[in-house]
N, C-alpha and C. Protein backbone atom coordinates (compact mmCIF):
# COMPACT_ATOMS: atom_id res chain seq x y z
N UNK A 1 0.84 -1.16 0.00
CA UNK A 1 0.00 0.00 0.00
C UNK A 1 0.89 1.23 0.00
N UNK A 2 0.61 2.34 -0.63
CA UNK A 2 1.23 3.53 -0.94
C UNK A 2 0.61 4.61 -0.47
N UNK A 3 1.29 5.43 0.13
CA UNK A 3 0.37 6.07 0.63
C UNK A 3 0.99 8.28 0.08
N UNK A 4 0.31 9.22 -0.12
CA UNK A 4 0.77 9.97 -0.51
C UNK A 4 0.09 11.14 0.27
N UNK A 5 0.60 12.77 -0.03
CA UNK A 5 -0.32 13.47 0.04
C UNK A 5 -0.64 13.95 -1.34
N UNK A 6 -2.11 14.66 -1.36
CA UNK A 6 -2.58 15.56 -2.62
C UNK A 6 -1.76 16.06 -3.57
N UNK A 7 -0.44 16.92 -3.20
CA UNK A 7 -0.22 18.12 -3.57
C UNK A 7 1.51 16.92 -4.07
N UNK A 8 1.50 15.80 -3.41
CA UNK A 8 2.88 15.05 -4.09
C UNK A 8 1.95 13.88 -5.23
N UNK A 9 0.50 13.96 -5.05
CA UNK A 9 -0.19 13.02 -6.34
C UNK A 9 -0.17 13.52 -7.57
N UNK A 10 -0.61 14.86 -7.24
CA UNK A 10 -0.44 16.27 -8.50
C UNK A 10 0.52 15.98 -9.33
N UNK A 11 1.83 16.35 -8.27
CA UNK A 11 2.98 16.58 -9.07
C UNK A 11 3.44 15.42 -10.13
N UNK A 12 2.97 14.26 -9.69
CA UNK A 12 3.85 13.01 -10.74
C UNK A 12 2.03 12.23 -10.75
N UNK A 13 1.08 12.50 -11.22
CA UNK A 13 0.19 11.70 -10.94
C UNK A 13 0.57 10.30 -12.11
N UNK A 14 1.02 10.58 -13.69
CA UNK A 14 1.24 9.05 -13.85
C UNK A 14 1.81 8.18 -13.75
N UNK A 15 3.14 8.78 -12.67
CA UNK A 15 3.48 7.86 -12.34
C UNK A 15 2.85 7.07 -11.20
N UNK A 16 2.11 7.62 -10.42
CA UNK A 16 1.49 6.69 -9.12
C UNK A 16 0.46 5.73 -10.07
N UNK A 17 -0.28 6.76 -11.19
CA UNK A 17 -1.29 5.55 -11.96
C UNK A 17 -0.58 4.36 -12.90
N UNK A 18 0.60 4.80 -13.12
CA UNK A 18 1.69 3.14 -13.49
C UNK A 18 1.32 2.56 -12.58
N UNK A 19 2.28 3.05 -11.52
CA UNK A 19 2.38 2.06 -10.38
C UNK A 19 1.19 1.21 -9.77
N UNK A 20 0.19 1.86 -9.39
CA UNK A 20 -1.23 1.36 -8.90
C UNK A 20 -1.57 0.47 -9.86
N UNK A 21 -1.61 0.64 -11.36
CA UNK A 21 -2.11 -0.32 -12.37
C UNK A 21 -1.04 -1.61 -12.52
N UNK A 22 -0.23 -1.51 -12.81
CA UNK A 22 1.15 -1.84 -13.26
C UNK A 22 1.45 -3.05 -11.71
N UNK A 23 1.40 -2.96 -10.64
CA UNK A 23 1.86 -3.50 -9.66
C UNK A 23 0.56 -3.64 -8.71
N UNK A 24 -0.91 -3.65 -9.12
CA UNK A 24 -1.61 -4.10 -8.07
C UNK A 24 -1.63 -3.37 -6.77
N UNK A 25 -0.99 -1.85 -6.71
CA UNK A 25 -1.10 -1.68 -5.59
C UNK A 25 -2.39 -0.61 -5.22
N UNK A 26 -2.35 -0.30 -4.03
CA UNK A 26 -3.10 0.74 -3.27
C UNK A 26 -2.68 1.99 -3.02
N UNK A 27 -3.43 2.73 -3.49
CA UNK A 27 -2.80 4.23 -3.10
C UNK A 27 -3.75 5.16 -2.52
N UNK A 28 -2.93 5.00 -1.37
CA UNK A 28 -4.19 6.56 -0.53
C UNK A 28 -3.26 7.44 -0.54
N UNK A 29 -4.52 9.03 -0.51
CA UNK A 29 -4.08 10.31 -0.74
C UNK A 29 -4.72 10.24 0.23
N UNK A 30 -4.01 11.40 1.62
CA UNK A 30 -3.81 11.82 2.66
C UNK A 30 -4.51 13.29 2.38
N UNK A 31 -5.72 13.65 3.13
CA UNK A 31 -6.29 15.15 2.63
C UNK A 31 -6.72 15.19 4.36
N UNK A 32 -5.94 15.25 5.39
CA UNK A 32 -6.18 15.74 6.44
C UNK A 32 -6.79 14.67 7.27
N UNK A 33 -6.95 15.07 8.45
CA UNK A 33 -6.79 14.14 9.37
C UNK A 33 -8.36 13.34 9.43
N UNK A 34 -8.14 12.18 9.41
CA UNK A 34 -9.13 11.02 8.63
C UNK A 34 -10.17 11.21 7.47
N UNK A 35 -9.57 11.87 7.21
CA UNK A 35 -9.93 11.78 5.80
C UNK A 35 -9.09 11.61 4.53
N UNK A 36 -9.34 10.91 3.28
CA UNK A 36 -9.00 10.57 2.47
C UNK A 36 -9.25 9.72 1.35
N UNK A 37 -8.80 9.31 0.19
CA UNK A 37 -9.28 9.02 -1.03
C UNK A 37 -8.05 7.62 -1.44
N UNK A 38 -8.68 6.95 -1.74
CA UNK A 38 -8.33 5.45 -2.45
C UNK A 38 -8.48 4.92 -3.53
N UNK A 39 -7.07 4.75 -4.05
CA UNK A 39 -7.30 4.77 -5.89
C UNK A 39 -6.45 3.27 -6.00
N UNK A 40 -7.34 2.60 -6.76
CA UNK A 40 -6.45 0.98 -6.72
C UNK A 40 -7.38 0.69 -8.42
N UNK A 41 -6.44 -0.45 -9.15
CA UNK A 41 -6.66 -0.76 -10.45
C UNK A 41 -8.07 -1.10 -10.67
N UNK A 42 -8.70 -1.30 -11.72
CA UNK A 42 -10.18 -1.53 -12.15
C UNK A 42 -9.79 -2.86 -11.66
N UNK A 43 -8.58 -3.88 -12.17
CA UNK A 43 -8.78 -5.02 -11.93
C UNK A 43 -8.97 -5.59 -10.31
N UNK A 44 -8.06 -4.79 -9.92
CA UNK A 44 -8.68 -4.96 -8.23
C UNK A 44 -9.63 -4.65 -7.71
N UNK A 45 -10.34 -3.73 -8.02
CA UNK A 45 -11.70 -3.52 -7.74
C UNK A 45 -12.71 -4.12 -8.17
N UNK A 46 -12.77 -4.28 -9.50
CA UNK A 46 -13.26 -5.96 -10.42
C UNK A 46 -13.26 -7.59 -8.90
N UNK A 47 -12.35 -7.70 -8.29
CA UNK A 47 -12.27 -8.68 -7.92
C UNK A 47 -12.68 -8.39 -6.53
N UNK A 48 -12.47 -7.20 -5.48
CA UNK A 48 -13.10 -6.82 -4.53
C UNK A 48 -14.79 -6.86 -4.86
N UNK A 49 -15.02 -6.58 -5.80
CA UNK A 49 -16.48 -6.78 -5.98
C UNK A 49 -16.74 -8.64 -6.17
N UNK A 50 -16.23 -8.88 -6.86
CA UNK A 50 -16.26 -10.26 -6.69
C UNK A 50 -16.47 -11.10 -5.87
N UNK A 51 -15.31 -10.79 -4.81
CA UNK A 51 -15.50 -11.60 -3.35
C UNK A 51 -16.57 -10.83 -2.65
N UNK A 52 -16.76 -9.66 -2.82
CA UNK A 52 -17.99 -9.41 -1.97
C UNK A 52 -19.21 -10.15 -2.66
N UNK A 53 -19.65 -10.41 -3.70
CA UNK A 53 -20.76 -11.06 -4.63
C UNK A 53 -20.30 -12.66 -3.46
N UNK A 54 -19.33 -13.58 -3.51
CA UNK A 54 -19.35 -14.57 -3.18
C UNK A 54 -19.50 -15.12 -2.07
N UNK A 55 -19.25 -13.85 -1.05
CA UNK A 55 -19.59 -14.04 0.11
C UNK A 55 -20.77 -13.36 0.80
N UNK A 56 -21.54 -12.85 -0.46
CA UNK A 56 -22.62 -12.09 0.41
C UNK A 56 -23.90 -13.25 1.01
N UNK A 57 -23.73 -14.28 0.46
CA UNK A 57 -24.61 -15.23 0.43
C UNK A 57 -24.11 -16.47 1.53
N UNK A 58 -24.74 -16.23 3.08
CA UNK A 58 -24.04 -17.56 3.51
C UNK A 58 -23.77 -18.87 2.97
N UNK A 59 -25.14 -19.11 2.17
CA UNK A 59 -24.82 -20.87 1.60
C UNK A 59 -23.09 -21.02 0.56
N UNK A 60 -23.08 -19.62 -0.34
CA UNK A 60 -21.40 -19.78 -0.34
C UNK A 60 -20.58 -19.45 0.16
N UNK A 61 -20.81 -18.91 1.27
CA UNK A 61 -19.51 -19.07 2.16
C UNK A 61 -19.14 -19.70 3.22
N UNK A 62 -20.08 -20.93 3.55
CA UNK A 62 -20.41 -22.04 3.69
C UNK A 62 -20.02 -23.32 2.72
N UNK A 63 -19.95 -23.00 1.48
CA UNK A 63 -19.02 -23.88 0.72
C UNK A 63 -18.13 -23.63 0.40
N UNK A 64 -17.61 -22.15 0.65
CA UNK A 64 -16.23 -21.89 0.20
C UNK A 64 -15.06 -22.34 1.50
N UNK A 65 -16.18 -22.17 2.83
CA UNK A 65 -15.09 -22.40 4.04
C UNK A 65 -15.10 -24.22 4.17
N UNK A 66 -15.82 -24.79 3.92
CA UNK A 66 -15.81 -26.06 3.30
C UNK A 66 -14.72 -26.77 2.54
N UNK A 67 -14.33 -26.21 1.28
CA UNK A 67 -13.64 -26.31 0.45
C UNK A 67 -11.85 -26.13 1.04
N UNK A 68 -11.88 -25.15 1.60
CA UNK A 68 -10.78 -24.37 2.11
C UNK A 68 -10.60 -25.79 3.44
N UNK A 69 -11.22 -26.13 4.18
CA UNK A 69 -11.37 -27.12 4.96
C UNK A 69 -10.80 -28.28 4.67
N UNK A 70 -11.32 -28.82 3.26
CA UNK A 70 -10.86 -29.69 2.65
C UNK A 70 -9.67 -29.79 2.21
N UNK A 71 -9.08 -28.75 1.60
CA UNK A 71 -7.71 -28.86 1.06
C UNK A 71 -6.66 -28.66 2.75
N UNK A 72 -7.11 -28.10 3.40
CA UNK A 72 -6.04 -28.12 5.04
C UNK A 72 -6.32 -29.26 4.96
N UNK A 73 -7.11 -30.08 5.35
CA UNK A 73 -7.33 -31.22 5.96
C UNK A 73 -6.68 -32.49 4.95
N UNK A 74 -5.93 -32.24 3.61
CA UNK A 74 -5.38 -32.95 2.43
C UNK A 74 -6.59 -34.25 2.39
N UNK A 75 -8.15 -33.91 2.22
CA UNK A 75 -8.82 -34.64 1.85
C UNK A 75 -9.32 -34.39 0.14
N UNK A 76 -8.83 -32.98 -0.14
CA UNK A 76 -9.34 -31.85 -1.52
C UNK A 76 -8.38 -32.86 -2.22
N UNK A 77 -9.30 -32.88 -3.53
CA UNK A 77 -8.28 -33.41 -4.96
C UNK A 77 -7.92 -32.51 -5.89
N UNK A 78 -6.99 -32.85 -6.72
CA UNK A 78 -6.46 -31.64 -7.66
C UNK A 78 -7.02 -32.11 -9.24
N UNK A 79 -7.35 -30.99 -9.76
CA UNK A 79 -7.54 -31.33 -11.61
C UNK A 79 -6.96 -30.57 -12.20
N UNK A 80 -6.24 -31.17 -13.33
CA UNK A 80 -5.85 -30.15 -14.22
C UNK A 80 -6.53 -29.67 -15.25
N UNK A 81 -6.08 -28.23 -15.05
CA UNK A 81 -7.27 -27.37 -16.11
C UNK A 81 -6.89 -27.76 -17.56
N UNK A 82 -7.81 -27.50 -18.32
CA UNK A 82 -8.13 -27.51 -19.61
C UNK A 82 -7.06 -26.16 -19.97
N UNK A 83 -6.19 -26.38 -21.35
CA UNK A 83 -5.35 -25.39 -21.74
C UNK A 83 -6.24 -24.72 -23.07
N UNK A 84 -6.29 -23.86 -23.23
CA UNK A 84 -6.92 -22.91 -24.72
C UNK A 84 -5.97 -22.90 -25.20
């Protein structure tokens, strides 16, 4: 996570939007005391929405902690994916 103020985002902003895109990271801008703004890639946010979709629903997250169960417990089997 990266963290900046306003007035140092200004000055070089594409480079922080390389970086944030480019490396998956997080970048908060610092605009005073608790407050502030959070800029992270579409693709990470794409997938934060995701896991929130998968876990909004107990019955899957109930099979996802299941699953996760299974592979600790080395009862989970492995497949190999199909190549395109």
């Amino acid at each position: 996570m990266l963290t900046t103020t306003l007035s140092d985002f200004r000055k070089d902003i594409k480079r922080y939007f390389d970086t944030v895109t480019q490396n998956f990271e997080t970048l908060i801008i610092n605009r005073g005391k608790d407050n502030g703004v959070v800029i992270m890639s579409l693709a990470e946010y794409n997938s934060l929405l995701a896991t929130q979709h998968e876990l909004s629903s107990k019955e899957n997250a109930r099979r996802l902690d299941s699953a996760i169960e299974k592979l600790n417990s080395e009862k989970g089997s492995s497949k190999n994916l199909l190549e395109e």
